[in-house]
N, C-alpha and C. Protein backbone atom coordinates (compact mmCIF):
# COMPACT_ATOMS: atom_id res chain seq x y z
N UNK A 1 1.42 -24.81 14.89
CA UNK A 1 0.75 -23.91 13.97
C UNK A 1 -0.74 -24.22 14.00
N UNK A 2 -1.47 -23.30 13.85
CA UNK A 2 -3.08 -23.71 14.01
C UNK A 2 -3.68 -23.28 12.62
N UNK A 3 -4.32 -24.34 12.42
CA UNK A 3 -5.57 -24.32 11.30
C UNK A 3 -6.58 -24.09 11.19
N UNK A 4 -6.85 -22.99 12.36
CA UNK A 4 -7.83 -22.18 11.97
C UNK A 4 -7.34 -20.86 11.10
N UNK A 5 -8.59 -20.62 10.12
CA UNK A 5 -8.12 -19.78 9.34
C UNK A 5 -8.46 -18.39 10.16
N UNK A 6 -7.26 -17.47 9.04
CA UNK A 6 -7.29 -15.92 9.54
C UNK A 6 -8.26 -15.42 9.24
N UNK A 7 -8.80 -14.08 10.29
CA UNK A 7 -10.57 -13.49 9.66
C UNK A 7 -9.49 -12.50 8.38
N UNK A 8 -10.56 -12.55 7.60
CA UNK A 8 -10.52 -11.91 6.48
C UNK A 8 -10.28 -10.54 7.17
N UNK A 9 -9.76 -9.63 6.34
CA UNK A 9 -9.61 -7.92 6.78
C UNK A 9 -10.90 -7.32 6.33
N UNK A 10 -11.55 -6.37 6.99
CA UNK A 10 -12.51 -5.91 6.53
C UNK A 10 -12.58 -4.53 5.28
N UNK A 11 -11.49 -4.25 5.37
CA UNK A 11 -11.11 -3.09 4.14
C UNK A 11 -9.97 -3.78 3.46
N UNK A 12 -10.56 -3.12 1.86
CA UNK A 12 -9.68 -3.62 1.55
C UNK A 12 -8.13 -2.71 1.35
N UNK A 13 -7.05 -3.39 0.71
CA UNK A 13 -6.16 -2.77 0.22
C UNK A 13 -6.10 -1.26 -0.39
N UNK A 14 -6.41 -1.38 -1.04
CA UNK A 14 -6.84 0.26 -1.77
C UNK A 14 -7.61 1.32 -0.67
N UNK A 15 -8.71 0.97 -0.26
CA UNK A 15 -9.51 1.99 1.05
C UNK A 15 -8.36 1.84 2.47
N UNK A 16 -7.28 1.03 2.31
CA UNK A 16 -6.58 1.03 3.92
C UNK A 16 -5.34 1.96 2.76
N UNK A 17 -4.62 1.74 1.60
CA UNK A 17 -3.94 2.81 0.98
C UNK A 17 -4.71 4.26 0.63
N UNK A 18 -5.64 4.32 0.88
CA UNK A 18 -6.35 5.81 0.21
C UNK A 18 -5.51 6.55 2.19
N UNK A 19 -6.32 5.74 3.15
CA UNK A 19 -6.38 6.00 4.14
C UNK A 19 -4.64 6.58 4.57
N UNK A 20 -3.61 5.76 4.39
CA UNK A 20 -2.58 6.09 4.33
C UNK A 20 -2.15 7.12 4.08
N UNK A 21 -2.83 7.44 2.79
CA UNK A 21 -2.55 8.39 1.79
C UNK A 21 -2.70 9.89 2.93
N UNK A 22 -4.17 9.75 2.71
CA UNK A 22 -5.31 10.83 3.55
C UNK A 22 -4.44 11.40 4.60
N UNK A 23 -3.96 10.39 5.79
CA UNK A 23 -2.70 10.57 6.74
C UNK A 23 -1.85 11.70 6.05
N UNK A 24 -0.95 10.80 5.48
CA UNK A 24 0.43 11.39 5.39
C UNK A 24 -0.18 13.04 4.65
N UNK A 25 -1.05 12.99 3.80
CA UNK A 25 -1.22 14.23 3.27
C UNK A 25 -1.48 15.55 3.82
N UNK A 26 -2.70 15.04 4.92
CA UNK A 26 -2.98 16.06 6.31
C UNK A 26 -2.12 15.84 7.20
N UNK A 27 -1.26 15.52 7.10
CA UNK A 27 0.30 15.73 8.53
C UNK A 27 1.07 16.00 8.23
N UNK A 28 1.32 16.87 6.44
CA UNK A 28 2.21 17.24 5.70
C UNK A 28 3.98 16.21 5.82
N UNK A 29 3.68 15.01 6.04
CA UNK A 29 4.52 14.30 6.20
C UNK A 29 5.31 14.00 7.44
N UNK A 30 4.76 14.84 8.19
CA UNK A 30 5.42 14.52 9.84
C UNK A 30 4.43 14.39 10.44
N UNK A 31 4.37 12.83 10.87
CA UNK A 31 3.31 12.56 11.69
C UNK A 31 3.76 12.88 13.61
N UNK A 32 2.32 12.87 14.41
CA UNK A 32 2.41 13.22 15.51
C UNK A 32 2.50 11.82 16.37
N UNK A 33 3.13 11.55 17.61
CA UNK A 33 2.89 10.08 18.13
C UNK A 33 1.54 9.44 17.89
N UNK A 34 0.16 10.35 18.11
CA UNK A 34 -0.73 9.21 17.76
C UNK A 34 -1.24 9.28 16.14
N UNK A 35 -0.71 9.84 15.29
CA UNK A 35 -0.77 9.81 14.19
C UNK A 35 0.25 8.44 13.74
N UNK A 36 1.60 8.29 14.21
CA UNK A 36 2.38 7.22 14.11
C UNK A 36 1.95 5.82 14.23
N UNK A 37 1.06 5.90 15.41
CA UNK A 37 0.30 4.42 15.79
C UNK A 37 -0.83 4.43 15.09
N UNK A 38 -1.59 5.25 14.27
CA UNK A 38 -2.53 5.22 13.39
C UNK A 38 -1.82 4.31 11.86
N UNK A 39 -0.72 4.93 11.52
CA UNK A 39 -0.08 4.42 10.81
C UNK A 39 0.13 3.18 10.72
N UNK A 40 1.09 3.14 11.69
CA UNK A 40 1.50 1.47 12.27
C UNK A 40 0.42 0.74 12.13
N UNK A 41 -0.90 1.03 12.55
CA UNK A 41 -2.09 -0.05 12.79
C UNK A 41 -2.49 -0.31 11.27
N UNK A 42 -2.47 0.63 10.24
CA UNK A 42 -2.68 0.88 8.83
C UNK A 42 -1.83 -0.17 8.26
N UNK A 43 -0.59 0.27 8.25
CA UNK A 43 0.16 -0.92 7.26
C UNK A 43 0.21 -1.94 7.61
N UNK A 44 0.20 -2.41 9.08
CA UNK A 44 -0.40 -3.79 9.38
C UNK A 44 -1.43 -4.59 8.95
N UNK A 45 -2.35 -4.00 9.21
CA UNK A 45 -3.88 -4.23 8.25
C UNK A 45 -3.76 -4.05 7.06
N UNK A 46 -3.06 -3.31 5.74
CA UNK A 46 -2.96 -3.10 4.62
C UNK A 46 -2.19 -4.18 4.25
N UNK A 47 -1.17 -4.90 5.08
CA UNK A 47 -0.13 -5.83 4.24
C UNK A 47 -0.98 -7.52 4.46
N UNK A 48 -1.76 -7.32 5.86
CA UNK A 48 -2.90 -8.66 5.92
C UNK A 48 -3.83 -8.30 4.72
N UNK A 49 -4.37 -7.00 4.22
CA UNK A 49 -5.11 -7.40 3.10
C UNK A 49 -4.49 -7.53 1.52
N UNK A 50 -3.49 -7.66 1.87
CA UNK A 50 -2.60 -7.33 0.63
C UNK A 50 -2.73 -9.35 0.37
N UNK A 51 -2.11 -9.68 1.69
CA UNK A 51 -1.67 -11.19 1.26
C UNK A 51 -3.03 -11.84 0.85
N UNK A 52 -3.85 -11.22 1.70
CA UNK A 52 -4.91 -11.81 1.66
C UNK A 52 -5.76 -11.96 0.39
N UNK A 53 -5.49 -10.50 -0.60
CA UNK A 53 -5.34 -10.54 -2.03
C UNK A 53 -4.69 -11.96 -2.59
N UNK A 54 -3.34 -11.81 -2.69
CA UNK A 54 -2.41 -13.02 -3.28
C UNK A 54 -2.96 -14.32 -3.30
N UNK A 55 -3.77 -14.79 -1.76
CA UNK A 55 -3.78 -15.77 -1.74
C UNK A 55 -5.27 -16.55 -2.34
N UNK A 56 -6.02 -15.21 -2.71
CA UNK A 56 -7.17 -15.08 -3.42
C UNK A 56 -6.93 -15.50 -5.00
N UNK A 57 -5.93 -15.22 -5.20
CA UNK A 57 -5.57 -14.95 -6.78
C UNK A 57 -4.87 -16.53 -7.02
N UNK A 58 -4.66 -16.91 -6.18
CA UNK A 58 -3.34 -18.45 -6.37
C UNK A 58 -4.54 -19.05 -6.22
C-alpha cells in the first residue's frame, strides 16, 4: 500500500452532482455510449469527492 496521499478532486461533490444531474436531464434519461462514459467518469470522481468529504469531517 503506498503513502502517498490521493490528489484531492478538483470539483466538488455538489458541482460533479449538479453535473450528473445536467446529464441525465438533457438525455431525457437514456444516455448515448459516450454520454455513458461521461457518466461513468462522473460518479467516479463524485464518490472520490464524496470520501474525500468524510475524511475531512473525521
Amino acid at each position: 500500500m503506498s503513502s502517498t496521499p490521493r490528489p484531492r478532486p478538483t470539483r466538488s461533490a455538489e458541482e460533479l452532482n449538479e453535473q450528473i444531474r445536467r446529464l441525465m436531464l438533457c438525455s431525457g434519461g437514456r444516455l448515448s455510449e459516450e454520454q455513458r462514459k461521461e457518466y461513468a467518469g462522473l460518479v467516479v470522481e463524485w464518490a472520490a469527492a464524496v470520501r474525500g468529504g468524510v475524511l475531512e469531517a473525521a
